[in-house]
C-alpha atoms as a PDB file:
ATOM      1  CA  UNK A   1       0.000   0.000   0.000  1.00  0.00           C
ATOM      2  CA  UNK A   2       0.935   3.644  -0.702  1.00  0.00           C
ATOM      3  CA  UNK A   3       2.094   5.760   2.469  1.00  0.00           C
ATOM      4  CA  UNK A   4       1.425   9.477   1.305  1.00  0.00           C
ATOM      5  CA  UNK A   5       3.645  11.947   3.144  1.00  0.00           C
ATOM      6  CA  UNK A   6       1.858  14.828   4.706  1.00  0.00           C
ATOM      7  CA  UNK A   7       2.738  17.664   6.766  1.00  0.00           C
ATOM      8  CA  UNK A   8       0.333  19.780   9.256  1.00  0.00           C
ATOM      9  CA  UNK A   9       1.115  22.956  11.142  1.00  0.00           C
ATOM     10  CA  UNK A  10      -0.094  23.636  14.556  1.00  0.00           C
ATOM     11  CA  UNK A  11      -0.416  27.159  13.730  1.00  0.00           C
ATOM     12  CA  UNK A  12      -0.733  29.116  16.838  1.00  0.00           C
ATOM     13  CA  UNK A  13      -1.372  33.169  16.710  1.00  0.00           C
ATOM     14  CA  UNK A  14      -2.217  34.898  19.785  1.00  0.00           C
ATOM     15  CA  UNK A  15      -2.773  32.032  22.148  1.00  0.00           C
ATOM     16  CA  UNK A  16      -5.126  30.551  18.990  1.00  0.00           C
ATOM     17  CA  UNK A  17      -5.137  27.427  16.673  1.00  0.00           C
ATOM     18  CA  UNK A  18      -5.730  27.705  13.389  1.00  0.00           C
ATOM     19  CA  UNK A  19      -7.687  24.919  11.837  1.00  0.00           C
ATOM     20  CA  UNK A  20      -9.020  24.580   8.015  1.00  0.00           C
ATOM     21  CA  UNK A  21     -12.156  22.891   7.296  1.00  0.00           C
ATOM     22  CA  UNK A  22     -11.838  20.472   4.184  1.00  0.00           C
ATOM     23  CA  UNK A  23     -13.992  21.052   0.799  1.00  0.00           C
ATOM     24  CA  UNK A  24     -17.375  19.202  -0.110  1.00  0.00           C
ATOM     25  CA  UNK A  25     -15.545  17.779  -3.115  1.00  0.00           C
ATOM     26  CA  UNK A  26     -13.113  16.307  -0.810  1.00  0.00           C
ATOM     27  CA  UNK A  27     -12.696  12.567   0.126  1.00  0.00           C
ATOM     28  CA  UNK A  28     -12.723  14.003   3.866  1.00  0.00           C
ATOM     29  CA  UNK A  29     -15.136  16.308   2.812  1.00  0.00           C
ATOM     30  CA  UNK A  30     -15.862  19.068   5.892  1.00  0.00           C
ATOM     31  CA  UNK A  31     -13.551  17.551   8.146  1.00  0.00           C
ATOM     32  CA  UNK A  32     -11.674  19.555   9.923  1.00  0.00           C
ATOM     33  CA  UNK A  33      -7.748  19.791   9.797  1.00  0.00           C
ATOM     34  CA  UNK A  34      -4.564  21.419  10.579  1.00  0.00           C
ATOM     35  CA  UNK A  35      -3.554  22.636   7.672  1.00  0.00           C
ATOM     36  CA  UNK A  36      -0.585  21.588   5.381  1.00  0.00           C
ATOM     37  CA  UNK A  37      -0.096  19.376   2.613  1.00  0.00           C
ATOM     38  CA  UNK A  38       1.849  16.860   0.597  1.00  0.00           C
ATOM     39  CA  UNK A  39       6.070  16.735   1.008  1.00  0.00           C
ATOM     40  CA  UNK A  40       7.175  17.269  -2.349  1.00  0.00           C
ATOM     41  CA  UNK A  41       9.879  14.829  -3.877  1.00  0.00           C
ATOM     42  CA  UNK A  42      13.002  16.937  -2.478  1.00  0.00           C
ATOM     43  CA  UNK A  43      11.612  19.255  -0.432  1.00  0.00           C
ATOM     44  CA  UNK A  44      12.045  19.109   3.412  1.00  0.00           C
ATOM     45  CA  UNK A  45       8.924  18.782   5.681  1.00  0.00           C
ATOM     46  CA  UNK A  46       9.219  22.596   7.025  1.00  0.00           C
ATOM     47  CA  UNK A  47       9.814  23.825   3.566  1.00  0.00           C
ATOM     48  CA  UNK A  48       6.498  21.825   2.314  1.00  0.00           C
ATOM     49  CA  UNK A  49       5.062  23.349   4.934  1.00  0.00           C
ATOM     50  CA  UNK A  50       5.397  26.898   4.414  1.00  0.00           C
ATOM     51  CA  UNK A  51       4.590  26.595   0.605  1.00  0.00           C
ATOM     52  CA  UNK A  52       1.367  25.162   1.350  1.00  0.00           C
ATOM     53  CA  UNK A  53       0.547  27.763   3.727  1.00  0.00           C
ATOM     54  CA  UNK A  54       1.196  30.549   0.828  1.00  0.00           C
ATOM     55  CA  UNK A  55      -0.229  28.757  -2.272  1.00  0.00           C
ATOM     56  CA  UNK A  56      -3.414  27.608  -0.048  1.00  0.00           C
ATOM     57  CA  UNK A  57      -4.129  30.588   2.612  1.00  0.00           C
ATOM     58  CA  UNK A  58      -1.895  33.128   1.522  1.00  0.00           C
ATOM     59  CA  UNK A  59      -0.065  33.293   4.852  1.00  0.00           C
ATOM     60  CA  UNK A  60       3.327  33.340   5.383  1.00  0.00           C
ATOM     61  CA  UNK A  61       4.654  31.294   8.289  1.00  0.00           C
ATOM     62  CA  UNK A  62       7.793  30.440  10.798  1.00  0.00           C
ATOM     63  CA  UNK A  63       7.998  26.751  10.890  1.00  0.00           C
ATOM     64  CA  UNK A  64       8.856  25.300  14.599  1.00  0.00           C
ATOM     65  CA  UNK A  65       9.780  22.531  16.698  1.00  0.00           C
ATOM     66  CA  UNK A  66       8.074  19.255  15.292  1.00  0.00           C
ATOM     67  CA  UNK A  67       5.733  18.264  17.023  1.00  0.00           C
ATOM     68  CA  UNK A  68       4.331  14.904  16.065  1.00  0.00           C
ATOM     69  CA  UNK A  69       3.332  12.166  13.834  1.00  0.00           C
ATOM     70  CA  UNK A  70       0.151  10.109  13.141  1.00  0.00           C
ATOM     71  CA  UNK A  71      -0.216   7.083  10.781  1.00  0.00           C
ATOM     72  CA  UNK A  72      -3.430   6.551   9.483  1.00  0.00           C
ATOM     73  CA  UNK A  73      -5.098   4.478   6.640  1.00  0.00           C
ATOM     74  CA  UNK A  74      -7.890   5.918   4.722  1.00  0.00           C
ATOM     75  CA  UNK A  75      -9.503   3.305   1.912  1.00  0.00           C
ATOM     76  CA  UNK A  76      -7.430   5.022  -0.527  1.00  0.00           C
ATOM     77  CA  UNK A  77      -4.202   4.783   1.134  1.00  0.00           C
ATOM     78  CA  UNK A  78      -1.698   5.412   4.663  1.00  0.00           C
ATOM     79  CA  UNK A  79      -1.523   8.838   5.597  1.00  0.00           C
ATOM     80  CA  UNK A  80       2.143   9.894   6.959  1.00  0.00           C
ATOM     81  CA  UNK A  81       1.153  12.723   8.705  1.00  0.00           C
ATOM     82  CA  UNK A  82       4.279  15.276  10.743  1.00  0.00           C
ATOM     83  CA  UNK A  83       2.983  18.123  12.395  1.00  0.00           C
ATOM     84  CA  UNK A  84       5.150  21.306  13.062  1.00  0.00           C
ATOM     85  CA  UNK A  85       4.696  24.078  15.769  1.00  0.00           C
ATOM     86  CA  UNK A  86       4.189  27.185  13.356  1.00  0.00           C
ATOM     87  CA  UNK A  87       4.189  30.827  13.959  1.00  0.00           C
ATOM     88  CA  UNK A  88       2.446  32.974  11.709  1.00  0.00           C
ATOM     89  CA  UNK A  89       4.264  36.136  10.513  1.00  0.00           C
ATOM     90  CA  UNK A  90       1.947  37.789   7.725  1.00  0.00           C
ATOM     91  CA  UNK A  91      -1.611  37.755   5.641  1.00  0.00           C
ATOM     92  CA  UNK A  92      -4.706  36.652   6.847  1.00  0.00           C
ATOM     93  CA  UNK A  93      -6.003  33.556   5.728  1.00  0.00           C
ATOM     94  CA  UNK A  94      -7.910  33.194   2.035  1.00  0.00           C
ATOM     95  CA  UNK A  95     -10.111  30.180   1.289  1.00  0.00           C
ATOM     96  CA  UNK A  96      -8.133  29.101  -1.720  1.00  0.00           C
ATOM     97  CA  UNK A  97      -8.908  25.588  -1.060  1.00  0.00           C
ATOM     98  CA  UNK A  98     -10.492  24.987   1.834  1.00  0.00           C
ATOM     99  CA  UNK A  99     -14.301  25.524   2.640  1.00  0.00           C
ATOM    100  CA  UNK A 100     -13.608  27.341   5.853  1.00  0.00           C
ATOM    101  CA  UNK A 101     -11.159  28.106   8.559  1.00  0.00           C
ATOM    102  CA  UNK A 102     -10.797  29.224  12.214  1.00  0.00           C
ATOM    103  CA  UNK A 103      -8.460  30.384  14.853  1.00  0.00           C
ATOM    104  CA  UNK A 104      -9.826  28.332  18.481  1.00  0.00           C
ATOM    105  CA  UNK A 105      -8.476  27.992  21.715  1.00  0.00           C
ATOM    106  CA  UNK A 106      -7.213  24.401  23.135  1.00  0.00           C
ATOM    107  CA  UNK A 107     -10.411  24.109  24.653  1.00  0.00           C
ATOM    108  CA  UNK A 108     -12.554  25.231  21.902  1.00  0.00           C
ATOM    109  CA  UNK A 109     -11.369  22.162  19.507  1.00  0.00           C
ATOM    110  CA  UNK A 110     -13.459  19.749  20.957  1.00  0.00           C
ATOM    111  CA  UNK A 111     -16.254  21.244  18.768  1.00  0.00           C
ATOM    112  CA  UNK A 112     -15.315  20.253  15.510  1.00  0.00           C
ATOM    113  CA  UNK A 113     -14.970  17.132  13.528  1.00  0.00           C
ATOM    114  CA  UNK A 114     -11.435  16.480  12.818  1.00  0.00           C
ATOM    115  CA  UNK A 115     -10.012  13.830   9.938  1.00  0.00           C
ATOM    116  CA  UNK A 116      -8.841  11.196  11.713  1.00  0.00           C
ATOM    117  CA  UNK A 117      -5.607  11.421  10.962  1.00  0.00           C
ATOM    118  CA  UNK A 118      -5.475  14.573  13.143  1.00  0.00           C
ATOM    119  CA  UNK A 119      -6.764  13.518  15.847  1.00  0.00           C
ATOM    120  CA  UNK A 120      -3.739  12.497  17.516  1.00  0.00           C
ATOM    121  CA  UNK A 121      -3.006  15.756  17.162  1.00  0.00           C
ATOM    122  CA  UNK A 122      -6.068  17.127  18.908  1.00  0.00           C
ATOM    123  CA  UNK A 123      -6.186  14.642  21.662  1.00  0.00           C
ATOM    124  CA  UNK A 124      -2.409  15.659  22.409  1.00  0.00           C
ATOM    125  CA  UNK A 125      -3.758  19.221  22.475  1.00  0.00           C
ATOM    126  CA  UNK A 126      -6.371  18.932  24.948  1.00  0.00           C
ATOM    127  CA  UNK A 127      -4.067  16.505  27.447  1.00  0.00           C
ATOM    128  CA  UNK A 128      -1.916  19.649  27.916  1.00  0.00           C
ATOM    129  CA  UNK A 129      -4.788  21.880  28.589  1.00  0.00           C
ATOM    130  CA  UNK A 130      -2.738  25.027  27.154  1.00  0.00           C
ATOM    131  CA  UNK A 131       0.199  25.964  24.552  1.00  0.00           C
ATOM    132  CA  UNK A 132       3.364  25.779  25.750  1.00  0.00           C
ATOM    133  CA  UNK A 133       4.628  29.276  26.665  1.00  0.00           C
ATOM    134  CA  UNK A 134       7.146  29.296  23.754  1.00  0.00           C
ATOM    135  CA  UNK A 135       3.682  29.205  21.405  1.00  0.00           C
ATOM    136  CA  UNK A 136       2.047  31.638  23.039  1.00  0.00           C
END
């Protein structure tokens, strides 16, 4: 089986998340995310990262710490997924290909239906209760 190598940024701006809900023409359709994208062949993870940021919000990012993986198989394939602590520098966010997005506390996440290959992510999130100070 294909494993598909993904990166996700745990985007934090002013003690908020920001989270990307997926498209209705989308296998995941209206599942919520962090966003990111495919690693392209010779590109590293944090570089991956930040172009996905600019060619699908328009944001321009800082790229962290990592902060971890989640394996997941969807019918179509396994989902490699590497999430990054991110810092966002400039542009708000444009829904280039997403159907809608949000900035939510830690506590706040609990209301929206995640992809299941970020959940991980979100259950990691809510153990802690908080950002670390160095994402605040």
């Amino acid at each position: 089986m294909v494993v598909v190598h993904v990166v996700a940024a745990i985007l934090v701006r002013d003690q908020r998340i920001f989270i990307a809900q997926r498209p209705a023409d989308d296998a995941l359709e209206f599942k919520w995310e962090f966003p990111g994208g495919k690693i392209e062949a010779g590109e590293s993870p944090e570089a991956s990262l930040r172009r996905e940021m600019i060619e699908e919000f328009q944001m321009d990012i800082a790229v962290g710490d990592f902060f971890g993986e989640s394996l997941y198989t969807y019918p179509k394939g396994t989902v490699r997924l590497l999430a990054y602590w991110a810092t966002w520098i400039q542009g708000e966010p444009q829904l280039l290909a997403h159907a809608d997005c949000r900035w939510v506390t830690v506590d706040e996440l609990n209301q929206y239906e995640f992809a299941p290959a970020d959940i991980p992510f979100v259950e990691r999130l809510k153990e802690s209760g908080s950002l670390p100070r160095s994402q605040q």
